[in-house]
C-alpha atoms as a PDB file:
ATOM      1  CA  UNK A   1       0.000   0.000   0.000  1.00  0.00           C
ATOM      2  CA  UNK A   2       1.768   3.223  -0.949  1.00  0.00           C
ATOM      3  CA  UNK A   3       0.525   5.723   1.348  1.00  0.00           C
ATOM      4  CA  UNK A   4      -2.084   6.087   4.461  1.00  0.00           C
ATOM      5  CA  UNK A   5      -4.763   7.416   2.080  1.00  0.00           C
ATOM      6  CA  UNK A   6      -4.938   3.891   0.087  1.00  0.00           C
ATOM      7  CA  UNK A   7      -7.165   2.439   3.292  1.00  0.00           C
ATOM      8  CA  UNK A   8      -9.616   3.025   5.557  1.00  0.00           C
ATOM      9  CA  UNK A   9      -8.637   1.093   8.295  1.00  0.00           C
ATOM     10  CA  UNK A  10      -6.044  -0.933   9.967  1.00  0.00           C
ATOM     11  CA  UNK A  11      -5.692  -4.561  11.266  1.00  0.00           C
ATOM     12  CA  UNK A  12      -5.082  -4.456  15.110  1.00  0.00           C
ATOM     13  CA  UNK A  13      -3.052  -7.925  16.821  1.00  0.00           C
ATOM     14  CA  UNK A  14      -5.933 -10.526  18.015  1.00  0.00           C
ATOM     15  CA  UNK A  15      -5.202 -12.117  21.764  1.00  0.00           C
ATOM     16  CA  UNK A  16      -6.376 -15.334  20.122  1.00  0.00           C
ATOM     17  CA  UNK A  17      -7.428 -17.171  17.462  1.00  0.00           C
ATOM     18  CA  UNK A  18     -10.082 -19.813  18.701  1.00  0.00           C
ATOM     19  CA  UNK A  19     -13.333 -18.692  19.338  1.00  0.00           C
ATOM     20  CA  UNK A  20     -13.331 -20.252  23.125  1.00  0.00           C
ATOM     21  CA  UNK A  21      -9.818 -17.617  24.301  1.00  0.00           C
ATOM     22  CA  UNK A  22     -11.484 -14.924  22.129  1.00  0.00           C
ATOM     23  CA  UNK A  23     -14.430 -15.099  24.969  1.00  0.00           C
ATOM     24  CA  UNK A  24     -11.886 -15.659  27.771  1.00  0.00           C
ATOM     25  CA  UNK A  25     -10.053 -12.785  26.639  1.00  0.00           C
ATOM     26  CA  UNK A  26     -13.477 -10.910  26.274  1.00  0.00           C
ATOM     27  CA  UNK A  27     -14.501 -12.389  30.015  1.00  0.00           C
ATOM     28  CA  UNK A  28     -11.182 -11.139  31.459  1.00  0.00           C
ATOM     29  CA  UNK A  29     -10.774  -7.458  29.983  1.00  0.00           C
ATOM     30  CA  UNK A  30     -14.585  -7.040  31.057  1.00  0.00           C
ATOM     31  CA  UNK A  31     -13.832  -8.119  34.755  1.00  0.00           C
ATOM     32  CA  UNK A  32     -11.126  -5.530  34.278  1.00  0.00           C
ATOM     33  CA  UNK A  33     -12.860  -3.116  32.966  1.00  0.00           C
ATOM     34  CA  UNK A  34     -15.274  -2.987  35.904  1.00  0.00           C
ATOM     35  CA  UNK A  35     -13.071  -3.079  38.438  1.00  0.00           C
ATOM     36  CA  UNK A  36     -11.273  -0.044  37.050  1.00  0.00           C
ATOM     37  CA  UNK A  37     -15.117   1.527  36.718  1.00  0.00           C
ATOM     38  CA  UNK A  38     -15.872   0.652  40.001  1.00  0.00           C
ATOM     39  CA  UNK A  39     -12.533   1.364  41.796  1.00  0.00           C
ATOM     40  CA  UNK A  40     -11.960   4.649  40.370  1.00  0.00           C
ATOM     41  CA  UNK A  41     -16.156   5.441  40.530  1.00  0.00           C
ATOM     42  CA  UNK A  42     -16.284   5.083  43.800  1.00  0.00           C
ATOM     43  CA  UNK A  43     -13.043   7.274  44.587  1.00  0.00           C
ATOM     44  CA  UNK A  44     -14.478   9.822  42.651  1.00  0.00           C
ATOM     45  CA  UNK A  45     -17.851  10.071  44.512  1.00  0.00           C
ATOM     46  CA  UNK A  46     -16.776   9.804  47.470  1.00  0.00           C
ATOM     47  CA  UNK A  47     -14.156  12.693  47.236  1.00  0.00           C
ATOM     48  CA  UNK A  48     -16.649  14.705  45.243  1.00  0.00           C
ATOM     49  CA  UNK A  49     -19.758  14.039  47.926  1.00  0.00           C
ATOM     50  CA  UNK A  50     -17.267  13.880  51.286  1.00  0.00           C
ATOM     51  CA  UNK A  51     -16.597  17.777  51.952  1.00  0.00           C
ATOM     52  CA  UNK A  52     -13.305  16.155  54.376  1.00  0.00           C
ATOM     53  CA  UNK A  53     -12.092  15.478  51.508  1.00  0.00           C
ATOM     54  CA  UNK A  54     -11.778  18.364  49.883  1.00  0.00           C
ATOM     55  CA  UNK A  55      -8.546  19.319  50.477  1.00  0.00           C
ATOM     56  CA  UNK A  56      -5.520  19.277  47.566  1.00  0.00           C
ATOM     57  CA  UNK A  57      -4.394  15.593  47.928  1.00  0.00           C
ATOM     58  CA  UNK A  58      -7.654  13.921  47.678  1.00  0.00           C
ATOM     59  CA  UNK A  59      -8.263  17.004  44.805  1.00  0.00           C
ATOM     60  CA  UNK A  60      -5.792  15.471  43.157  1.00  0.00           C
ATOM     61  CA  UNK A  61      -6.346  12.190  43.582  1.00  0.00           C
ATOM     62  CA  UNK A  62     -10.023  12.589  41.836  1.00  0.00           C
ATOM     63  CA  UNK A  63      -7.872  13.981  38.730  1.00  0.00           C
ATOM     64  CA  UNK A  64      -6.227  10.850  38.780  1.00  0.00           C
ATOM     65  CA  UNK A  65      -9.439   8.815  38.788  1.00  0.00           C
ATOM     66  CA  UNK A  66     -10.579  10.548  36.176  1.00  0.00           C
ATOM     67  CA  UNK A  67      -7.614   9.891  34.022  1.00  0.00           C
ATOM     68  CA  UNK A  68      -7.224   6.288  34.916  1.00  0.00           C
ATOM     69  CA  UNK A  69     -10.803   5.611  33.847  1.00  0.00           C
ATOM     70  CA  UNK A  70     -10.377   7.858  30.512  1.00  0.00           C
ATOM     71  CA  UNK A  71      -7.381   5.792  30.024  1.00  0.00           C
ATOM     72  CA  UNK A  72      -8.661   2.338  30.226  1.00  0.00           C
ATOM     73  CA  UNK A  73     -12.245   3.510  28.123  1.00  0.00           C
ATOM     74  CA  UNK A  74     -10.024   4.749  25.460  1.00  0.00           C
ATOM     75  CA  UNK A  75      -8.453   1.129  24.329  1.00  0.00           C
ATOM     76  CA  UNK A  76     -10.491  -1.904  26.656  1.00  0.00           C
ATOM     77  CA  UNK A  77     -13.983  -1.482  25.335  1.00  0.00           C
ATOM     78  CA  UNK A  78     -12.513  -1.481  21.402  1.00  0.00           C
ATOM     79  CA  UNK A  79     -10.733  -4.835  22.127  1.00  0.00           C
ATOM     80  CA  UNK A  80     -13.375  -6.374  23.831  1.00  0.00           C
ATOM     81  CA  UNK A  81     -15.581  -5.613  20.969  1.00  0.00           C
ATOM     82  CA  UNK A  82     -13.374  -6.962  18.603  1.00  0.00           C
ATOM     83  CA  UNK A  83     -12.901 -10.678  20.428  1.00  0.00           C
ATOM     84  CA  UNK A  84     -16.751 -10.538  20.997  1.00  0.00           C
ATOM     85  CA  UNK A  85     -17.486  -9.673  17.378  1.00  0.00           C
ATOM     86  CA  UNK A  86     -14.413 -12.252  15.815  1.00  0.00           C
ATOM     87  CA  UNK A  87     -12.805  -9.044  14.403  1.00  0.00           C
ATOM     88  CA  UNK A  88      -9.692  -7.050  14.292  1.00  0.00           C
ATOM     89  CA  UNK A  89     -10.383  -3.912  12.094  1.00  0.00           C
ATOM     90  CA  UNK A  90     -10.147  -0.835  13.739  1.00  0.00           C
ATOM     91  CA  UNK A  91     -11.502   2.152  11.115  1.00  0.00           C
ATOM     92  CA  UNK A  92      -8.690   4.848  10.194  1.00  0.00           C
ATOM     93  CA  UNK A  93     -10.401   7.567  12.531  1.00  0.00           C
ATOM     94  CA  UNK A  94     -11.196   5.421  15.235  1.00  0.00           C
ATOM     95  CA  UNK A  95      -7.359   4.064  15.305  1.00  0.00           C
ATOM     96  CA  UNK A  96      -6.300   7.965  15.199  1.00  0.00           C
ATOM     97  CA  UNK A  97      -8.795   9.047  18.060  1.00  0.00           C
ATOM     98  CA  UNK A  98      -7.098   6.138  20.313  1.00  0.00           C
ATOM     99  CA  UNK A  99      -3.778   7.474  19.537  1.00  0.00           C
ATOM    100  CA  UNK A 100      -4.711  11.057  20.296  1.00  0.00           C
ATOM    101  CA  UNK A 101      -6.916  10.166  23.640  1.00  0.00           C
ATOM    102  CA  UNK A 102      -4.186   7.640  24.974  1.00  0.00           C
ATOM    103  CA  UNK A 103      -1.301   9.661  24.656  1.00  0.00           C
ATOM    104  CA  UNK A 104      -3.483  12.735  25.910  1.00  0.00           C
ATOM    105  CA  UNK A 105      -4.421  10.618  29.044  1.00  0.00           C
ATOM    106  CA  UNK A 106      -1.112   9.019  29.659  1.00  0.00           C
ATOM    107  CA  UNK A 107       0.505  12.400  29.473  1.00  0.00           C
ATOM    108  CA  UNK A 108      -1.588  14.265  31.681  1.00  0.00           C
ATOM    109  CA  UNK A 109      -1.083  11.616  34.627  1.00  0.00           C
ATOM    110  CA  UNK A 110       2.485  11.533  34.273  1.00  0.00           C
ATOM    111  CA  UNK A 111       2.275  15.308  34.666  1.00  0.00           C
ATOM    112  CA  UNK A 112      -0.489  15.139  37.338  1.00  0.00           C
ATOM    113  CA  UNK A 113       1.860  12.110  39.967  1.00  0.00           C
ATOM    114  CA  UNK A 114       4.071  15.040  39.007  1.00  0.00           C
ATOM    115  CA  UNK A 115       2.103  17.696  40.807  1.00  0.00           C
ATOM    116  CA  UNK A 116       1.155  15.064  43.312  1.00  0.00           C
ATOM    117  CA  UNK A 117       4.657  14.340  44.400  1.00  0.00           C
ATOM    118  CA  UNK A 118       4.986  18.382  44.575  1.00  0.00           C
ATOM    119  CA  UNK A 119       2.450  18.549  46.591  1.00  0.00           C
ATOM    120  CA  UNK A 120       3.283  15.876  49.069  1.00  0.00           C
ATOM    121  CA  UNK A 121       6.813  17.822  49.094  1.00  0.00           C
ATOM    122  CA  UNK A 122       4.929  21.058  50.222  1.00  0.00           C
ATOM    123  CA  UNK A 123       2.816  19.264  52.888  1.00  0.00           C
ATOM    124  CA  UNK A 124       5.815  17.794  54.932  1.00  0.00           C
ATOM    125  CA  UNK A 125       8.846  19.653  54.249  1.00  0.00           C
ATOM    126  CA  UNK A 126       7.279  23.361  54.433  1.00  0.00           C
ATOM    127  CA  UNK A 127       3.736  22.653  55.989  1.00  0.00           C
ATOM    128  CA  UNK A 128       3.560  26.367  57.767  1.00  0.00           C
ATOM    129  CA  UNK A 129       3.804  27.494  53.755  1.00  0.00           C
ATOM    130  CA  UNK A 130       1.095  24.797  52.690  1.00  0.00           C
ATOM    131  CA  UNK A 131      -1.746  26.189  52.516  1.00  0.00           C
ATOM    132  CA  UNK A 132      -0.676  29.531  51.181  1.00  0.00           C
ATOM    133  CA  UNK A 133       0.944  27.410  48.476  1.00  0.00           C
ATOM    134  CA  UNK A 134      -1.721  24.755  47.714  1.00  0.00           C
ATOM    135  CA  UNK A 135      -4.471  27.212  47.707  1.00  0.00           C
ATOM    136  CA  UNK A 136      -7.339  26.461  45.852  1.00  0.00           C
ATOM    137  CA  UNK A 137      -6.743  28.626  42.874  1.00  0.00           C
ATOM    138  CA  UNK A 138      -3.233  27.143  42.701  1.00  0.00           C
ATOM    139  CA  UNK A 139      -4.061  23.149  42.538  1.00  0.00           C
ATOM    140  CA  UNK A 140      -7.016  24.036  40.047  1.00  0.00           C
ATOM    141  CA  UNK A 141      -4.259  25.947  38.210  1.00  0.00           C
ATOM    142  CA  UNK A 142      -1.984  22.993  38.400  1.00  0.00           C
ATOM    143  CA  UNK A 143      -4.551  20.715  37.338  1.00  0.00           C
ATOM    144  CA  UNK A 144      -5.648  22.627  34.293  1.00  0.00           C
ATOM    145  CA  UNK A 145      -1.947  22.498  33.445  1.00  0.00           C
ATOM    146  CA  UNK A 146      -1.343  18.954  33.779  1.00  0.00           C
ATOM    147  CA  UNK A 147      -4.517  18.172  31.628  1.00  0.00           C
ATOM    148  CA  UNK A 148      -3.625  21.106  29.128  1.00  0.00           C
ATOM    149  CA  UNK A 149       0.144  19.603  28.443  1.00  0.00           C
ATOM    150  CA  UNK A 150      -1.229  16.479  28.008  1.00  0.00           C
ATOM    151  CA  UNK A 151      -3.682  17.909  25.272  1.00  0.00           C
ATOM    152  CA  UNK A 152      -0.733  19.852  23.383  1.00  0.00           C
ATOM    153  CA  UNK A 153       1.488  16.567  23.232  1.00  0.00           C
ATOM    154  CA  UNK A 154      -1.054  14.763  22.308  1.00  0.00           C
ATOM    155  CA  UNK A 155      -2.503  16.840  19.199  1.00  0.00           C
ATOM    156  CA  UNK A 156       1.485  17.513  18.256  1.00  0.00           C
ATOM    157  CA  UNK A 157       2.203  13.512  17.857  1.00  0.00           C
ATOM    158  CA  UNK A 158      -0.966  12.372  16.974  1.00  0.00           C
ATOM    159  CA  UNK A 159      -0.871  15.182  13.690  1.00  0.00           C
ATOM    160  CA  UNK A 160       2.915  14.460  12.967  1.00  0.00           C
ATOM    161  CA  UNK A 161       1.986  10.318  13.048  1.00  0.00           C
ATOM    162  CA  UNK A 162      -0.629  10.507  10.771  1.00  0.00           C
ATOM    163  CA  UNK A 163       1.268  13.052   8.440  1.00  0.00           C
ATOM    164  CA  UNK A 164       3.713  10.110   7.403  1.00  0.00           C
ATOM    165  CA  UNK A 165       3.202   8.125   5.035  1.00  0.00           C
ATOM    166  CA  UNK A 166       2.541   4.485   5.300  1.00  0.00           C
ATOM    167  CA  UNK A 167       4.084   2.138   3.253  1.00  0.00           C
ATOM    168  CA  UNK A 168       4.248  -1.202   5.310  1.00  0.00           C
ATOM    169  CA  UNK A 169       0.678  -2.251   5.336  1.00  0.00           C
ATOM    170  CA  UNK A 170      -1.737  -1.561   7.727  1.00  0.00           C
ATOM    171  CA  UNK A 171      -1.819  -4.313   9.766  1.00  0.00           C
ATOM    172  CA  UNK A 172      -0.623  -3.133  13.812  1.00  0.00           C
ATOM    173  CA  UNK A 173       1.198  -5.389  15.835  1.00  0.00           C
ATOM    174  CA  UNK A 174      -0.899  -4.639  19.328  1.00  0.00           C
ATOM    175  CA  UNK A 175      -4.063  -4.649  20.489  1.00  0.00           C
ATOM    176  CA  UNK A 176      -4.829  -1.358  20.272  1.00  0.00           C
ATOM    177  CA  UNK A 177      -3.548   2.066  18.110  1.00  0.00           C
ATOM    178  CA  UNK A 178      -0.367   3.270  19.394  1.00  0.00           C
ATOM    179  CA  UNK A 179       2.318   5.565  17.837  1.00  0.00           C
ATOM    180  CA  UNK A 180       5.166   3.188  17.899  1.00  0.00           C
ATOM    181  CA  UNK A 181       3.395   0.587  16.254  1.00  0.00           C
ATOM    182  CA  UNK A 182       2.386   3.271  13.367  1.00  0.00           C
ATOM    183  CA  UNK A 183       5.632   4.382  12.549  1.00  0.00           C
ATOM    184  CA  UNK A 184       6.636   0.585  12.107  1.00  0.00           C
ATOM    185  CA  UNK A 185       3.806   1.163   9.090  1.00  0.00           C
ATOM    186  CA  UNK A 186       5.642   3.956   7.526  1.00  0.00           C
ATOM    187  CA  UNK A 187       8.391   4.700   4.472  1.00  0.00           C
ATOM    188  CA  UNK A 188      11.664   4.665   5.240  1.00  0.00           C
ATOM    189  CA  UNK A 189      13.313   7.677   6.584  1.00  0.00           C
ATOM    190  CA  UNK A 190       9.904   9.474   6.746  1.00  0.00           C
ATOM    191  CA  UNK A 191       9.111   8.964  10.713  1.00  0.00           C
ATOM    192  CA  UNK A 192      12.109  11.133  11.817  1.00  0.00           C
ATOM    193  CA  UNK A 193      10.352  13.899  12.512  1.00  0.00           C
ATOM    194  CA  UNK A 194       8.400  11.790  14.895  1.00  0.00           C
ATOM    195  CA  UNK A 195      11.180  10.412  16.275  1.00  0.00           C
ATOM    196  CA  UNK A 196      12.545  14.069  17.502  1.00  0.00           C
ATOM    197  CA  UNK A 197       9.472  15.189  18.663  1.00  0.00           C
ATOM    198  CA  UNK A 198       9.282  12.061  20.835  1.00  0.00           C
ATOM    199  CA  UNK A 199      12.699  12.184  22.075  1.00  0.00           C
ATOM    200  CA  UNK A 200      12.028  16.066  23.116  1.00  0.00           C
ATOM    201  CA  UNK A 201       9.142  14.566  25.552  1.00  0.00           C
ATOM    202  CA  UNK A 202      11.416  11.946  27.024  1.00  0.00           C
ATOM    203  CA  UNK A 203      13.610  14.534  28.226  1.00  0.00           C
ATOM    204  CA  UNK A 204      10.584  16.444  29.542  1.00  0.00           C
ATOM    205  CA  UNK A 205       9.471  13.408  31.316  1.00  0.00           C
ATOM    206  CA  UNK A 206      12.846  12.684  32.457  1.00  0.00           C
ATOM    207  CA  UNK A 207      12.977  16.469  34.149  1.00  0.00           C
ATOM    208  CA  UNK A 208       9.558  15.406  36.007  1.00  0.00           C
ATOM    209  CA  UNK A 209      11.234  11.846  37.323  1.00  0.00           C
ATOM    210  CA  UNK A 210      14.254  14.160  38.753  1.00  0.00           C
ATOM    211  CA  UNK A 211      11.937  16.131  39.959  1.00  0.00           C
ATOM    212  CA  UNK A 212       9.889  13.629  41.808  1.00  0.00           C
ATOM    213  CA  UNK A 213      13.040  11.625  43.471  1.00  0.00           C
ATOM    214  CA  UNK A 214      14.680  14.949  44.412  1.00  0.00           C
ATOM    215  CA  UNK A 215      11.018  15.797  46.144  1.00  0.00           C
ATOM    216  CA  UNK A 216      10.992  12.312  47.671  1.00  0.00           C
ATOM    217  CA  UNK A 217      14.724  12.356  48.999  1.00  0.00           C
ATOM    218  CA  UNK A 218      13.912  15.855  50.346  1.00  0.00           C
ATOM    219  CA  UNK A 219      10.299  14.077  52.092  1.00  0.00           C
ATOM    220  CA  UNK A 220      12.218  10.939  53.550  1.00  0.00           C
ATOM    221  CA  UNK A 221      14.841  13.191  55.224  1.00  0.00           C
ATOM    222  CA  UNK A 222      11.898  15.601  56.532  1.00  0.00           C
ATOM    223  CA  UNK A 223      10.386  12.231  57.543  1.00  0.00           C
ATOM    224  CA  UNK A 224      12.823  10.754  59.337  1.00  0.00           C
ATOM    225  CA  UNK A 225      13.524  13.827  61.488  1.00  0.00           C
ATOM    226  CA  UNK A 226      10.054  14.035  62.703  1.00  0.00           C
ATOM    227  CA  UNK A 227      10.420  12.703  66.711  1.00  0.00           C
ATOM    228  CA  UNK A 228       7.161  10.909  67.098  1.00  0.00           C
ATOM    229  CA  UNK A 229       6.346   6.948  65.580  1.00  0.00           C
ATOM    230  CA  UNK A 230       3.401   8.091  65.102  1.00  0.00           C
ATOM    231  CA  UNK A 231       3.702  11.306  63.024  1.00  0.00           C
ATOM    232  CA  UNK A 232       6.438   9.254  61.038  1.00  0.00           C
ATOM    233  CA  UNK A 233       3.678   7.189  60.312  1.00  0.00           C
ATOM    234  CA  UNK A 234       1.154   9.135  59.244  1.00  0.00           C
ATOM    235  CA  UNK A 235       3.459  11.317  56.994  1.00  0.00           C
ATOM    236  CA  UNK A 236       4.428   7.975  55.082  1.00  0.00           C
ATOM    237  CA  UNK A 237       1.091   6.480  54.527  1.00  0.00           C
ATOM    238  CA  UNK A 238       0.063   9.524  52.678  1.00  0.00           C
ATOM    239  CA  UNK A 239       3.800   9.221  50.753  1.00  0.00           C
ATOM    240  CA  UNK A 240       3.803   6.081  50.091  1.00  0.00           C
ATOM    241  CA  UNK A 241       0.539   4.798  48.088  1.00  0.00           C
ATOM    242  CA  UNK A 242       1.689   7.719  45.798  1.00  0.00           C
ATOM    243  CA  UNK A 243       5.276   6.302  45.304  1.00  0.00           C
ATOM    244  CA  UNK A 244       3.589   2.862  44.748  1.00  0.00           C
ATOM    245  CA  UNK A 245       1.179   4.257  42.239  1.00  0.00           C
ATOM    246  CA  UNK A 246       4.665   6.400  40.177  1.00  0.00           C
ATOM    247  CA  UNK A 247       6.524   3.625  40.451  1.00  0.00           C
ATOM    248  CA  UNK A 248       4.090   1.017  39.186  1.00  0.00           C
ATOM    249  CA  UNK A 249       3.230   3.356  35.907  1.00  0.00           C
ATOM    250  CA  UNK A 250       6.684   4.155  35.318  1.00  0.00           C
ATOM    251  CA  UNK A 251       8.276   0.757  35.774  1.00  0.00           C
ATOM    252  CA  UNK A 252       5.600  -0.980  33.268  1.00  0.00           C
ATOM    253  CA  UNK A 253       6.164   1.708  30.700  1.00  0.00           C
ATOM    254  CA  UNK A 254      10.212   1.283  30.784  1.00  0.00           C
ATOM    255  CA  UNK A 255       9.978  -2.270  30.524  1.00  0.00           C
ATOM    256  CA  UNK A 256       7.924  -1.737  27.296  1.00  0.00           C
ATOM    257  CA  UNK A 257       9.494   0.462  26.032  1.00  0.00           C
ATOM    258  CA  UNK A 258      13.206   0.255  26.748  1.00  0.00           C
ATOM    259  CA  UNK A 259      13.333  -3.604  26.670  1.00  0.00           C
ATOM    260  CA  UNK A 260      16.354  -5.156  24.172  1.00  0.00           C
ATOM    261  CA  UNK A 261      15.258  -5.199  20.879  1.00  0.00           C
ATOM    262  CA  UNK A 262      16.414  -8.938  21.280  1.00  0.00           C
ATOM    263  CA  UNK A 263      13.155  -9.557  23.881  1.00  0.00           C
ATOM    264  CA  UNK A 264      10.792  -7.938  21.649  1.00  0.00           C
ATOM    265  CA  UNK A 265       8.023 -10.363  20.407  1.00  0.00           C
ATOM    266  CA  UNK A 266       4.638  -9.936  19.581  1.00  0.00           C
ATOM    267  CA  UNK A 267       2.976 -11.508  22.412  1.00  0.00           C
ATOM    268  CA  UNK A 268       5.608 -10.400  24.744  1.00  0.00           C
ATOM    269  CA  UNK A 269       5.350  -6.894  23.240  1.00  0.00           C
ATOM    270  CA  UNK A 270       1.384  -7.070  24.169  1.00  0.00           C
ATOM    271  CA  UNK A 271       1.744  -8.364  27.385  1.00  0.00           C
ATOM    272  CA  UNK A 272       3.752  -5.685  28.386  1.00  0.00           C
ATOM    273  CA  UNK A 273       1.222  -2.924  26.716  1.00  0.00           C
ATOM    274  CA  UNK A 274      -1.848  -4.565  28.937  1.00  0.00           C
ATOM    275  CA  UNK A 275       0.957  -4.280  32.276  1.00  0.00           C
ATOM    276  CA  UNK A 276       1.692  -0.267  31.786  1.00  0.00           C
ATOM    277  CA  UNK A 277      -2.080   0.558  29.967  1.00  0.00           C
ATOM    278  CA  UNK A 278      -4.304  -2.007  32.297  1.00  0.00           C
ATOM    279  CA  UNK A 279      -3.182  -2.740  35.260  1.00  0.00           C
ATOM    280  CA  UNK A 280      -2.143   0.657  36.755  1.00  0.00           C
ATOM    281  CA  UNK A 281      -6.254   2.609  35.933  1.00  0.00           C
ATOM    282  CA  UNK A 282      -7.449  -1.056  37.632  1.00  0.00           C
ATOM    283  CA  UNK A 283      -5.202  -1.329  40.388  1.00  0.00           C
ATOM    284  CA  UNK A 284      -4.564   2.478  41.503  1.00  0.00           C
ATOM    285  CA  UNK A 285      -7.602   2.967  43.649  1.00  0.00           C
ATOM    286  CA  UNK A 286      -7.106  -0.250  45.772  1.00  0.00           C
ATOM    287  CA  UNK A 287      -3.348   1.212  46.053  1.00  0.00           C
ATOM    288  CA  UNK A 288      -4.611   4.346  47.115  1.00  0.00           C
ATOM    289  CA  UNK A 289      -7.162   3.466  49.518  1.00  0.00           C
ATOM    290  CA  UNK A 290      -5.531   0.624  51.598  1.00  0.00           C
ATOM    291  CA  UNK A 291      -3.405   2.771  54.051  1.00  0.00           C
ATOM    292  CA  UNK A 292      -5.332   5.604  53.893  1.00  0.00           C
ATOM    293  CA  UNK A 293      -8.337   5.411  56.589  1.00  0.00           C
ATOM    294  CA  UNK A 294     -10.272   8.687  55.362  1.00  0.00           C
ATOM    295  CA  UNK A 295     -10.661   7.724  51.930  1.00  0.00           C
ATOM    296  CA  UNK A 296     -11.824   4.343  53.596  1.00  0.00           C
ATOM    297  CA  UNK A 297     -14.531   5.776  55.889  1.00  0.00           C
ATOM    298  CA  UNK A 298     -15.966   7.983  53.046  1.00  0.00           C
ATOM    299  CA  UNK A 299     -16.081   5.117  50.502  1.00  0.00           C
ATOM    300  CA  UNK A 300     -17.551   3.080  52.631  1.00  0.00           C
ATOM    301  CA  UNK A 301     -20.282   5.283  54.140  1.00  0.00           C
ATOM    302  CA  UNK A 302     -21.148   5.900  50.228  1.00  0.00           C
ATOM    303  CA  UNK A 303     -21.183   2.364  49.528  1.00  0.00           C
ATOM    304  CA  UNK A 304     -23.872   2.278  53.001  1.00  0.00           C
ATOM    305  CA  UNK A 305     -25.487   4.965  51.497  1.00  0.00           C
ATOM    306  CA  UNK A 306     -26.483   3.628  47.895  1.00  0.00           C
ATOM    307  CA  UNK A 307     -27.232   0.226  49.494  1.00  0.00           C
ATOM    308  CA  UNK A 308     -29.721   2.062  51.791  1.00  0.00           C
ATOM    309  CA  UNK A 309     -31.263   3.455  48.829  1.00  0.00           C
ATOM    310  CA  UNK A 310     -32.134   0.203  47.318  1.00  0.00           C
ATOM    311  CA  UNK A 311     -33.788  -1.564  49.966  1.00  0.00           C
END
């Protein structure tokens, strides 16, 4: 096929070929997909209905729910579909909205545990500044930018993909749209441009990661110091399911995406794109609310609530 305009859709990489895994897969992305709904549902009711809640973490915290769920929407359903329906086209549109709403969603939490880690910097190194600093102009502000970067990246790379021409086919080696697997498609020579403009956001996302381990050797130290067990304890358990949550989404990515080209397989290639794209919007909430005995009251006084309603 000489160029992208030759086709109206591409071929996306099936999770199986009998019909009995294509409903097992279909079974097991579903029970996924509503335990991300759920998870990150409830998190986001409860901080938006629980007024002690309302303060900049948990703030925060419901722009990451939102994210994670936005994330998982923007590639689960499609696949599902496709093993349901015994199909793996994905329409030339609908594999450039993917590309635009995953990397939009993807960058705007990377740049929101950013924020996150700044603000967990704020509350226990300089808490007499905090709430001058963390006002609630200034983590809307933040907020807005996090979701605003995301939005520029993702328009810049999702225009400069789909600007080069694809020569290769249009068959995609993963399960859903992404913009490695598109520039595989493309002539020779022509996805440099890409290439640069993806190797400029490394090196902003590499600024954020210094950023967040200088914040987090600067919130151990603070840590450490304080005199009391017990206010040592309660200044890591709101640390630490935030370190669990950065570390799990950046750990999954780097594996797929700075593995040896000699590991790279198709199957291992997927597996690895279900571990950074799944798994963190499913398993974030349960992170999140297992050491952290506010957001456990409130979610579970909503979950009393909405099973008084029904009886």
């Amino acid at each position: 096929m000489s160029n992208s305009s030759s086709f109206n859709e591409f071929l996306l990489l099936a999770f199986a070929d009998t019909r009995e895994l294509q409903l097992l897969h279909f079974s097991l992305f579903l029970g996924i997909y509503l335990a991300a709904l759920l998870g990150n549902g409830l998190i986001i009711t409860a901080v938006t209905c629980d007024h002690r809640l309302h303060t900049p973490m948990y703030f925060f915290l419901l722009n990451l729910s939102i994210l994670d769920l936005s994330l998982i929407s923007t590639t689960v359903p499609k696949s599902m579909a496709n093993s349901l329906w015994d199909t793996r086209a994905i329409s030339y549109l609908g594999c450039a909205a993917q590309i635009f709403f995953f990397f939009f969603f993807i960058s705007a939490e990377y740049y929101l545990l950013t924020i996150m880690a700044y603000d967990r910097y704020i509350a226990i190194c300089k808490p007499l500044h905090y709430e001058t600093l963390m006002g609630n102009r200034a983590c809307v502000k933040m907020a807005v930018a996090a979701w605003a970067s995301g939005f520029l990246y993702s328009v810049l790379h999702t225009a400069n993909t789909f600007s080069i021409p694809l020569c290769q086919g249009n068959v995609v080696d993963q399960f859903f749209c992404e913009i490695p697997q598109i520039l595989k498609l493309s002539c020779s020579d022509s996805y440099l441009r890409e290439v640069g403009l993806l190797v400029v956001s490394v090196c902003l996302s590499l600024g954020c990661f210094i950023f967040i381990v200088l914040s987090y050797v600067q919130i151990f130290t603070a840590v450490l110091r304080i005199p009391s067990e017990q206010g040592r304890h309660k200044a890591f358990s709101t640390c630490l399911p935030h370190l669990a949550v950065f570390s799990l989404f950046l750990s999954t990515v780097i594996f797929a995406y700075l593995k040896p080209p000699s590991l790279s397989s198709p199957a291992l290639d997927m597996v690895l794109t279900v571990l950074y794209s799944v798994v963190p919007p499913t398993v974030n909430p349960l992170i999140y609310s297992m050491r952290n005995k506010e957001l456990q009251d409130a979610v579970r006084k909503l979950i009393q609530l909405l099973l008084f309603q029904h009886q």
